[in-house]
C-alpha atoms as a PDB file:
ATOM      1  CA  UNK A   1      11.195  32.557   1.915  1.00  0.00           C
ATOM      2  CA  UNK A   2      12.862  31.080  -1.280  1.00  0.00           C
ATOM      3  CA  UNK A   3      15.145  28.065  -0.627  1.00  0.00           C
ATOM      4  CA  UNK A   4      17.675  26.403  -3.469  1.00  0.00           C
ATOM      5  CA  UNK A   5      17.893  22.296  -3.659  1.00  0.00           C
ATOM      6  CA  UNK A   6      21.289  21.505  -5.572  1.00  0.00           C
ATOM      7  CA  UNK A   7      23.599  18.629  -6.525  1.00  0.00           C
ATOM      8  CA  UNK A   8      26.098  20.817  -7.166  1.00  0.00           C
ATOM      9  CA  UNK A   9      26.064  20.992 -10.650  1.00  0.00           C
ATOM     10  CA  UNK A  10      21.948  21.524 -11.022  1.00  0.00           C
ATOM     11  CA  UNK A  11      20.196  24.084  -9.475  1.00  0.00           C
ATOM     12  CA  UNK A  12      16.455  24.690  -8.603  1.00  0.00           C
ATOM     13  CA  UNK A  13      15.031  27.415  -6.804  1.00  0.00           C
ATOM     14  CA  UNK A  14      12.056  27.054  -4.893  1.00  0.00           C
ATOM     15  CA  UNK A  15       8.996  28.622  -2.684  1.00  0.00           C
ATOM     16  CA  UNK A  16       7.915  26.154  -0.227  1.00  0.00           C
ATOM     17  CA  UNK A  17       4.431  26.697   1.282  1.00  0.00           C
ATOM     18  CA  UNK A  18       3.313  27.766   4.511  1.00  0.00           C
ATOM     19  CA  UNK A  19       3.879  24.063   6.013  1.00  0.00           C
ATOM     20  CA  UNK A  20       7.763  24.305   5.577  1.00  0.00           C
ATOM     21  CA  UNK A  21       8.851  21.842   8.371  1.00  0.00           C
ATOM     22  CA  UNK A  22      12.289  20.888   9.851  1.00  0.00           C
ATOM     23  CA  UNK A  23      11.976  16.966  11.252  1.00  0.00           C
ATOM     24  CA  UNK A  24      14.092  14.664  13.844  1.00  0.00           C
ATOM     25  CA  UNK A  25      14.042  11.347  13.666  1.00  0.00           C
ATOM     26  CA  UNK A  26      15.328   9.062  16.338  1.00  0.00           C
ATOM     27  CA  UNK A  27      16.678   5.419  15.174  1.00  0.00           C
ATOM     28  CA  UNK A  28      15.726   2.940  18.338  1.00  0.00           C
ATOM     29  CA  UNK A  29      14.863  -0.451  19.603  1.00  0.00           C
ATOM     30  CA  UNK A  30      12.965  -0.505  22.536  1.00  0.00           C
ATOM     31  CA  UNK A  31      13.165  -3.891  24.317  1.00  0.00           C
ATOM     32  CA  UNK A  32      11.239  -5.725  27.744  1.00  0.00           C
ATOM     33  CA  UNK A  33      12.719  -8.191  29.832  1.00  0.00           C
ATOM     34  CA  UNK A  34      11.056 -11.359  30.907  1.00  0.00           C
ATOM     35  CA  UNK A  35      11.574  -9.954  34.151  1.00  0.00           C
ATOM     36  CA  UNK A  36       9.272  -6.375  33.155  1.00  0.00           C
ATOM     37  CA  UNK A  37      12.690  -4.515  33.001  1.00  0.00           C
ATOM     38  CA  UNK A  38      12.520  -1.635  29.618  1.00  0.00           C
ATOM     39  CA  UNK A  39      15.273  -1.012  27.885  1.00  0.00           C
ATOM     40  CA  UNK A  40      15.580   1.796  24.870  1.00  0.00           C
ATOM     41  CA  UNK A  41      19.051   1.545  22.497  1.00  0.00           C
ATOM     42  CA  UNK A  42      19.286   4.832  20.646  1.00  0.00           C
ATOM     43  CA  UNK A  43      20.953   4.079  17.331  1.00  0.00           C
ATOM     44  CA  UNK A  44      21.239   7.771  15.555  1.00  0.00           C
ATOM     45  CA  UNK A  45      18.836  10.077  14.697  1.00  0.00           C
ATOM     46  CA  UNK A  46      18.689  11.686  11.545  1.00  0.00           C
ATOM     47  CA  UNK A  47      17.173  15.484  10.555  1.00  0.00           C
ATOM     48  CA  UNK A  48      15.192  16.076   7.730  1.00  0.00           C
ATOM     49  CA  UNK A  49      12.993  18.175   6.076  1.00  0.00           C
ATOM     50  CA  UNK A  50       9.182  18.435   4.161  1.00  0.00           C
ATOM     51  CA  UNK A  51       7.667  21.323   2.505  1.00  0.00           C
ATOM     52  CA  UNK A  52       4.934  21.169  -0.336  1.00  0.00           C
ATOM     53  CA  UNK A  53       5.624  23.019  -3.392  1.00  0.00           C
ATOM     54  CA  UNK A  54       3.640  24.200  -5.976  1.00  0.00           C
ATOM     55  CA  UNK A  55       3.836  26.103  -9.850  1.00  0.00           C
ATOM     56  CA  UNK A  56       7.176  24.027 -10.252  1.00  0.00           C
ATOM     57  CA  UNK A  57       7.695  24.726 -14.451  1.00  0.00           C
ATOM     58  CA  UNK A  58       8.349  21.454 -15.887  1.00  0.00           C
ATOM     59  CA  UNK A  59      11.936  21.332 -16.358  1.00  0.00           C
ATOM     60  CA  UNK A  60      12.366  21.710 -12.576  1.00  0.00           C
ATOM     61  CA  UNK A  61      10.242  18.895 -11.865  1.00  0.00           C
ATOM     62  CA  UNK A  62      12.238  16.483 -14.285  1.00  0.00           C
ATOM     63  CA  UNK A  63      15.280  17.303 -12.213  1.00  0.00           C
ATOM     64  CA  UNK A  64      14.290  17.118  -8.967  1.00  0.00           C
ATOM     65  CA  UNK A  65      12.649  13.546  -9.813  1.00  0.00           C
ATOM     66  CA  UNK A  66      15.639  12.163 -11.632  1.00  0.00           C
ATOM     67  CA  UNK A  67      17.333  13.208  -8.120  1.00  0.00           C
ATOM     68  CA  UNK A  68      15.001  10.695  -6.508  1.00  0.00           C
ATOM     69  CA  UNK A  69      15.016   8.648  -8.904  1.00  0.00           C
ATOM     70  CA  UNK A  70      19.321   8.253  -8.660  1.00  0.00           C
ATOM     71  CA  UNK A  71      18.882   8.891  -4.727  1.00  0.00           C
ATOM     72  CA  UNK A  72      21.446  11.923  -5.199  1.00  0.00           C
ATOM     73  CA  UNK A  73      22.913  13.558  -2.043  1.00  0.00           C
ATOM     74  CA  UNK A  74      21.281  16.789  -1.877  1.00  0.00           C
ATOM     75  CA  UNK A  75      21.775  20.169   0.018  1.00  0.00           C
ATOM     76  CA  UNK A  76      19.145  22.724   0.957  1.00  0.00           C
ATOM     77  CA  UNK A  77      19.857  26.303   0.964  1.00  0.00           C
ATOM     78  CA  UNK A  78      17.915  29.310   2.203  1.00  0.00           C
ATOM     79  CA  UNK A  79      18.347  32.800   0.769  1.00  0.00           C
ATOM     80  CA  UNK A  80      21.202  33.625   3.146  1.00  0.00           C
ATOM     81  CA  UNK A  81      23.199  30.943   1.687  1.00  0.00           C
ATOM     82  CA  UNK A  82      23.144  29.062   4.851  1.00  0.00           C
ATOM     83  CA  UNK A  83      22.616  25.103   4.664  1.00  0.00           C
ATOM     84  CA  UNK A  84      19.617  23.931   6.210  1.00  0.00           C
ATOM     85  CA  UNK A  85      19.558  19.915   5.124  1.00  0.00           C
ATOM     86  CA  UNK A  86      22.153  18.108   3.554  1.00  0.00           C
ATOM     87  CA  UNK A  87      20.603  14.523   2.367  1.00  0.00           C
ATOM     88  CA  UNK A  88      18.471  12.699  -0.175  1.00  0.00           C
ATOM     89  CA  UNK A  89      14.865  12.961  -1.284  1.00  0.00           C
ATOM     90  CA  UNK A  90      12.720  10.147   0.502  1.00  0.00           C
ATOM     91  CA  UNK A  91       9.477   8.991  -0.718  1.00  0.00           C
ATOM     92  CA  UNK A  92       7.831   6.314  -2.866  1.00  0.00           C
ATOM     93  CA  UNK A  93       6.826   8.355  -5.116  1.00  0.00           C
ATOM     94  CA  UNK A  94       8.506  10.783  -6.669  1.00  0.00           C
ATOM     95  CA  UNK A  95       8.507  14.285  -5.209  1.00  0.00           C
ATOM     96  CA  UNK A  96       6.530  16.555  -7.598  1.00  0.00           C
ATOM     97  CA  UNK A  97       3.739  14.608  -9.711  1.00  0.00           C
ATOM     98  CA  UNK A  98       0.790  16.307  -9.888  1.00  0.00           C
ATOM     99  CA  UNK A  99      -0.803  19.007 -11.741  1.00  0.00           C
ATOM    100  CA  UNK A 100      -1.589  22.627 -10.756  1.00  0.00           C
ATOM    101  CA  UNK A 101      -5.292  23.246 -12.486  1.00  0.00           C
ATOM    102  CA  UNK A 102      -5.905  24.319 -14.706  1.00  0.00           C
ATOM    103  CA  UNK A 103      -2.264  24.458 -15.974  1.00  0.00           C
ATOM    104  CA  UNK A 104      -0.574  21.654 -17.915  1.00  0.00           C
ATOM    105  CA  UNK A 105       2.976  23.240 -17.314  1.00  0.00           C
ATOM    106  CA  UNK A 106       2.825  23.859 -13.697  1.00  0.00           C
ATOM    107  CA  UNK A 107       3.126  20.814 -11.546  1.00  0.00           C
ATOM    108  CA  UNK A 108       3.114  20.850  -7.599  1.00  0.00           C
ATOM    109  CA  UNK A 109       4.382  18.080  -5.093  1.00  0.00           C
ATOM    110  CA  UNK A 110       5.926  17.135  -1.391  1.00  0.00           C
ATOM    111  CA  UNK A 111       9.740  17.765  -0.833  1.00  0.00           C
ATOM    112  CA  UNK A 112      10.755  15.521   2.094  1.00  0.00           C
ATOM    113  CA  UNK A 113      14.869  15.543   2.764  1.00  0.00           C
ATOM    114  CA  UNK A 114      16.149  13.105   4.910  1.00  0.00           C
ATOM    115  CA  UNK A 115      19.554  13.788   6.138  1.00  0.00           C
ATOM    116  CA  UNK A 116      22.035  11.299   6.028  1.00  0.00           C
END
């Protein structure tokens, strides 16, 4: 399945790899009592999304890491058009860095889009 990652103005088309998966996050404090009593205070929760990608052509790749590099609001589409994950690239390091072998133009990496 081919998705598209845009800012609305750039556009990059992409073919995730067989470990495409949609995340949940919960944001919560969980808290004990003296007296043994639990408590759990749900915040939010948050959806999100990680794929790897790979044979991204080098222009693609210097897009999609100035995106993380800015922390751009981002939205995922699939080929039906339909939004899957609006958000921003997560990460300490950027998204696609490495190298497909034995290309030098061809670069592969870990999408992960955290809603927000």
């Amino acid at each position: 399945m081919s998705y598209i990652l845009t800012d609305g103005a750039s556009v990059v088309s992409m073919n995730p790899e067989w470990d495409f998966k949609l995340t949940d996050k919960k944001i919560e404090t969980v808290h004990r009592t003296r007296s043994g009593a639990g408590y759990r205070y749900l915040w939010g929760s948050f959806k999100g999304v990680k794929f790897n990608v790979e044979f991204v052509n080098s222009s693609d790749m210097c897009i999609v890491n100035s995106w993380w590099g800015a922390s751009t609001a981002l939205r995922l589409f699939d080929h039906s058009s339909a939004v899957v994950v609006s958000g921003y690239l997560a990460g300490n390091t950027p998204p696609i860095s490495g190298y497909v072998k034995p290309y030098t133009d061809q670069f592969d990496g870990v999408i992960e889009l955290e809603s927000y």
